[in-house]
Protein backbone atom coordinates (compact mmCIF):
# COMPACT_ATOMS: atom_id res chain seq x y z
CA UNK A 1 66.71 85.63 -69.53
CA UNK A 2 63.60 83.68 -70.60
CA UNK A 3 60.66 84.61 -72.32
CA UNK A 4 58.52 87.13 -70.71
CA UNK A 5 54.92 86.23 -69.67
CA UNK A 6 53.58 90.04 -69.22
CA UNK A 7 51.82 91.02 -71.59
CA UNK A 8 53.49 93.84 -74.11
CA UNK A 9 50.39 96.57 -73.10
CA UNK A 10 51.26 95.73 -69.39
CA UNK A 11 55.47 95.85 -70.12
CA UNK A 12 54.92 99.53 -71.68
CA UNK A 13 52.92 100.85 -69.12
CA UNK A 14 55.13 99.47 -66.02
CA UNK A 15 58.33 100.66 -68.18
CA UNK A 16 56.63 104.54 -68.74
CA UNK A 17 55.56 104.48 -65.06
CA UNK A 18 59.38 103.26 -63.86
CA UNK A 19 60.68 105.76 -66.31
CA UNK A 20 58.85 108.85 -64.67
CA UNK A 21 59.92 108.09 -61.12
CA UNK A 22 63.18 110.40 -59.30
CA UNK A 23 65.05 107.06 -60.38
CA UNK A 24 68.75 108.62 -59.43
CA UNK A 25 66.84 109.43 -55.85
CA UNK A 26 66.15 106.08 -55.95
CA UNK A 27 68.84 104.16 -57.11
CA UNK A 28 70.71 107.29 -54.26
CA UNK A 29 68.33 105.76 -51.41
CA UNK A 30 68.60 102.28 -52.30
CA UNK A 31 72.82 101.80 -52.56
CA UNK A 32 72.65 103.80 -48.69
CA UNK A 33 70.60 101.00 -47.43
CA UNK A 34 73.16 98.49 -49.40
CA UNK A 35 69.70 96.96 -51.36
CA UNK A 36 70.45 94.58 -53.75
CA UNK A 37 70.07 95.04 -57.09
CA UNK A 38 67.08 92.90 -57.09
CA UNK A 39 65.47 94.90 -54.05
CA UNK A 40 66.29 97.99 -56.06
CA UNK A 41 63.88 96.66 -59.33
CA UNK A 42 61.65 95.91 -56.58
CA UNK A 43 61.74 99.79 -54.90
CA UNK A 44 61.19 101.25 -58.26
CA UNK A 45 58.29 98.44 -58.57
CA UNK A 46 56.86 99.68 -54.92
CA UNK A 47 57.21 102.81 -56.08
CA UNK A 48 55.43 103.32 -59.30
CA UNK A 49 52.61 100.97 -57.43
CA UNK A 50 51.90 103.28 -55.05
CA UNK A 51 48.57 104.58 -53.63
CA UNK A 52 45.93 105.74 -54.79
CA UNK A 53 45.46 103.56 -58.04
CA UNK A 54 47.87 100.13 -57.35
CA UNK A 55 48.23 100.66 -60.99
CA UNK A 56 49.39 97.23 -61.37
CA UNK A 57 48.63 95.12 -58.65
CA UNK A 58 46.51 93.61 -61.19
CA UNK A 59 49.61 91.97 -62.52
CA UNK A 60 49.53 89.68 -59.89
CA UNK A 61 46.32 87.77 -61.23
CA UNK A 62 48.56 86.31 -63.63
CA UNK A 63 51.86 86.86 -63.08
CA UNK A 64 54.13 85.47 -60.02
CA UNK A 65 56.93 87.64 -58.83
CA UNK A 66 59.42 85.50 -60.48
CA UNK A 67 57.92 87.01 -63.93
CA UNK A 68 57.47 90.84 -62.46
CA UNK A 69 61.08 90.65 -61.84
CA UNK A 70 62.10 89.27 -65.10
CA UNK A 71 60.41 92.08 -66.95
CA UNK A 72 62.10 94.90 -64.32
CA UNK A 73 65.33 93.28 -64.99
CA UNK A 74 64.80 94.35 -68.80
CA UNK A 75 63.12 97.55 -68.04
CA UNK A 76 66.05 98.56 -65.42
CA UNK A 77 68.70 97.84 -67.84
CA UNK A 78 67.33 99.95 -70.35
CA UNK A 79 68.57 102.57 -68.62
């Protein structure tokens, strides 16, 4: 895995927001539809991005999705 571009302030606060999400709901939902595992990161991602506040749409100013995903594949191995 290469370097990660997000910033460390914007890594802790999409890992705490991931981390309070139903995650085994999730991770339930997401093998019944046969996602990916990649499509899963992204769920969670969708998820903890939700209305009202896009919390961290934001990250897409200066991040591409290439770089959101790198830092959801450390976040969802964490646990």
């Amino acid at each position: 895995m290469g370097k990660m571009r997000i910033t460390q302030q914007d890594y802790d606060k999409l890992s705490q927001a991931i981390r309070e999400l139903p995650i085994e709901s999730i991770l339930e939902d997401c093998k019944e539809m046969r996602y990916s595992l990649m499509a899963t990161r992204w769920a969670m991602y969708h998820q903890a991005n939700k209305p009202p506040g896009f919390a961290f749409s934001y990250l897409h100013e200066y991040l591409n999705d290439e770089h959101i995903d790198t830092a959801l594949r450390k976040i969802t191995g964490e646990f």
